[in-house]
Protein backbone atom coordinates (compact mmCIF):
# COMPACT_ATOMS: atom_id res chain seq x y z
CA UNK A 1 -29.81 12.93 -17.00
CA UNK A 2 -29.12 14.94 -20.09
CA UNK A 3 -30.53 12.65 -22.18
CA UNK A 4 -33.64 12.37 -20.54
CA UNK A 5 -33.67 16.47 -20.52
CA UNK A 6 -33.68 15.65 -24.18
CA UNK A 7 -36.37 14.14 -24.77
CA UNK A 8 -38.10 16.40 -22.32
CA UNK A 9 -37.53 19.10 -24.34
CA UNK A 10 -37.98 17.42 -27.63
CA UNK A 11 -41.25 15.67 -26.29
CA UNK A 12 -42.14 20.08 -25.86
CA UNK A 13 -41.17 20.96 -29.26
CA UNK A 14 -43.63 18.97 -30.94
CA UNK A 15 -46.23 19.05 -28.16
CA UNK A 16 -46.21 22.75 -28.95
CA UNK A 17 -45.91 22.27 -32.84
CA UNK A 18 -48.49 19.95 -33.09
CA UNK A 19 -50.72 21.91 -30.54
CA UNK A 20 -50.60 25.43 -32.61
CA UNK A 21 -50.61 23.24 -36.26
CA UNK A 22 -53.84 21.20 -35.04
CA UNK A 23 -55.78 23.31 -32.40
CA UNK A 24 -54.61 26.94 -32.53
CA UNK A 25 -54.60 27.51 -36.34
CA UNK A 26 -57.82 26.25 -37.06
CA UNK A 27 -59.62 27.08 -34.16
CA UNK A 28 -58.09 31.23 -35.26
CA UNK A 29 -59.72 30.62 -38.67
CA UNK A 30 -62.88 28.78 -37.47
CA UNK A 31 -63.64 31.43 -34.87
CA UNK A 32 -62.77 34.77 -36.02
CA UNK A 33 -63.01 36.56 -39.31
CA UNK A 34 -60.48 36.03 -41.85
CA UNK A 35 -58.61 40.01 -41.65
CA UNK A 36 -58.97 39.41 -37.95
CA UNK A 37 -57.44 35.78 -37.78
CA UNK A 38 -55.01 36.17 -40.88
CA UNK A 39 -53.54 39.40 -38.74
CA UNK A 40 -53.48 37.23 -35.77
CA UNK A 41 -51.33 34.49 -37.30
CA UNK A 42 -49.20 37.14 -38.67
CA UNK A 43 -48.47 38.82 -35.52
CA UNK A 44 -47.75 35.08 -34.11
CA UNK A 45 -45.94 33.03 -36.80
CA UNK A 46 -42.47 35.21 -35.63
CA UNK A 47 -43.13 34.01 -32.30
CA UNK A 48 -44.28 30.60 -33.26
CA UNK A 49 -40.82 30.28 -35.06
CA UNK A 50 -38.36 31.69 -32.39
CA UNK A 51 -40.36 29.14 -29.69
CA UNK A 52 -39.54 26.18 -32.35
CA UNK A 53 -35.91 27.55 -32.53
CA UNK A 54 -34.96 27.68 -29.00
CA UNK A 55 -36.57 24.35 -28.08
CA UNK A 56 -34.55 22.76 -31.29
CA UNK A 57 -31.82 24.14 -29.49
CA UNK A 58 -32.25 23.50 -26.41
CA UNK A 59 -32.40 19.70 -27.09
CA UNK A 60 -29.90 19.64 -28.97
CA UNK A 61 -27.77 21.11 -26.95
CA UNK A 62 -28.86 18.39 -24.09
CA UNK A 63 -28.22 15.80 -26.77
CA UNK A 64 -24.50 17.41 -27.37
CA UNK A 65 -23.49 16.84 -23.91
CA UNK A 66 -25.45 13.25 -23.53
CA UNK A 67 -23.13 12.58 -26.62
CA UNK A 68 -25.98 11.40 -29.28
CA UNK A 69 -24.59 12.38 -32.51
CA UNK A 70 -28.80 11.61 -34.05
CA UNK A 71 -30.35 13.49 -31.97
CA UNK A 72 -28.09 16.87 -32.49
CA UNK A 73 -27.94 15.78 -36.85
CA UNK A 74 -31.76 15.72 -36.05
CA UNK A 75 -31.97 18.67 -33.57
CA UNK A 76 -29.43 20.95 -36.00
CA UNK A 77 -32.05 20.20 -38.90
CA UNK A 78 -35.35 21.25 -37.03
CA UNK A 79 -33.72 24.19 -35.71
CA UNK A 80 -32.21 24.80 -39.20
CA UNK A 81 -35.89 24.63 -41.28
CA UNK A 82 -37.14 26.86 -38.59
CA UNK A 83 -34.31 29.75 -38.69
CA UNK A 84 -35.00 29.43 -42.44
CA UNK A 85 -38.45 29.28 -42.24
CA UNK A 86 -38.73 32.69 -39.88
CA UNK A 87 -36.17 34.76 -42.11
CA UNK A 88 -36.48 33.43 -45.57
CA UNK A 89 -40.06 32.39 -46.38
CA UNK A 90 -41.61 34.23 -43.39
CA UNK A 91 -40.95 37.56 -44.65
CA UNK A 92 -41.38 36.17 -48.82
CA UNK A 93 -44.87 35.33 -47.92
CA UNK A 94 -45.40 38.70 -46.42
CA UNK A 95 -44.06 40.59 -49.76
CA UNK A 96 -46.74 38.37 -51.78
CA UNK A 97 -49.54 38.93 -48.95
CA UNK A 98 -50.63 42.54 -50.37
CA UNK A 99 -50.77 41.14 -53.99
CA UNK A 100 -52.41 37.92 -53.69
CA UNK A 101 -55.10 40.21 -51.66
CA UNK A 102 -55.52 42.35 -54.43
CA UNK A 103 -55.78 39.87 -56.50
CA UNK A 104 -52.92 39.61 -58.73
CA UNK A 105 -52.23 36.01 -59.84
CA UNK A 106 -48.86 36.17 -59.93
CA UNK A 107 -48.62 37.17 -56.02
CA UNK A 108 -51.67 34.57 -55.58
CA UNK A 109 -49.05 31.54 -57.45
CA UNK A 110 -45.83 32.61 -55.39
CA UNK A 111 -47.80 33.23 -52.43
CA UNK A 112 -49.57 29.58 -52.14
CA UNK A 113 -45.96 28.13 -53.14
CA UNK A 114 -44.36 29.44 -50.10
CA UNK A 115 -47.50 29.11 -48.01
CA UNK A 116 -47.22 25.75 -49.23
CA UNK A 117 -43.43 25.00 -48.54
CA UNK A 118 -43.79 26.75 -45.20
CA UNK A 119 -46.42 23.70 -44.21
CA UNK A 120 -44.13 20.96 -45.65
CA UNK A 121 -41.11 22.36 -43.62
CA UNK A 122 -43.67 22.29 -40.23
CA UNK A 123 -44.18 18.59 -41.25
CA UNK A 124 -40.69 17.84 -41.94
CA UNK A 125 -40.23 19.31 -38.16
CA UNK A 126 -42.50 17.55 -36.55
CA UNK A 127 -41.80 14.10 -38.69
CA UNK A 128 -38.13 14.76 -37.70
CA UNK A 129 -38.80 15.13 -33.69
CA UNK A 130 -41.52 12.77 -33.89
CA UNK A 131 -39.23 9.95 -35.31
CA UNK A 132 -36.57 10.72 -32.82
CA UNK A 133 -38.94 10.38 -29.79
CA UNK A 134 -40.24 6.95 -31.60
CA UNK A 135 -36.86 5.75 -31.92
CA UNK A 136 -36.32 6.03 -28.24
CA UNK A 137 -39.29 3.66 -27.50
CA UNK A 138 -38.91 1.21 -30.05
């Protein structure tokens, strides 16, 4: 039972990843103007983060007790990139936000670097849950 819980709530974690990487984000920036959709992912990255924490933990807490020491490594690492991506480079692309827009190309450099590291940690995350769903069918 806890194992399928699991995978329920993995199978949710990167549902709703790959639903607000693939529809929400662009649809924002296809369909509003760029202050208006740049301060509406800003207001929801925190959120976005916090949702990808809990359901990390969540399943791995459900793979804990089912006693699948892959699923909690893999789990503990998603939950891991997403506490550091909501404190650490969350808030560093905010300090370079005001710069790049004023267009200083030193804030524009660091800015796109963490902008840029932010999106490889969301694939990592979703590469990581993805594989560990795919390695329960195959």
């Amino acid at each position: 039972m806890s194992h399928q819980f699991a995978l329920y709530a993995t199978a949710l974690l990167l549902g709703a990843q790959l639903f607000f990487s693939f529809v929400v984000a662009p649809m924002v920036f296809a369909n509003l103007p760029a202050a208006t959709a740049s301060g509406f992912m800003r207001a929801i990255f925190p959120l976005y983060y916090t949702v990808t924490i809990a359901l990390s933990l969540l399943a791995l807490l459900a793979f804990g007790v089912a006693q699948d020491q892959r699923g909690v490594i893999v789990l503990g690492a998603i939950a891991a990139l997403g506490l550091f991506s909501r404190q650490v480079l969350l808030p560093r692309i905010e300090f370079w936000r005001p710069g790049r827009e004023a267009g200083d190309a030193m804030a524009t450099a660091k800015f796109r670097a963490l902008h840029r590291a932010s999106v490889l940690v969301n694939l990592a995350q979703m590469l990581g849950a993805a594989g560990l769903l795919f390695s329960f069918v195959l």
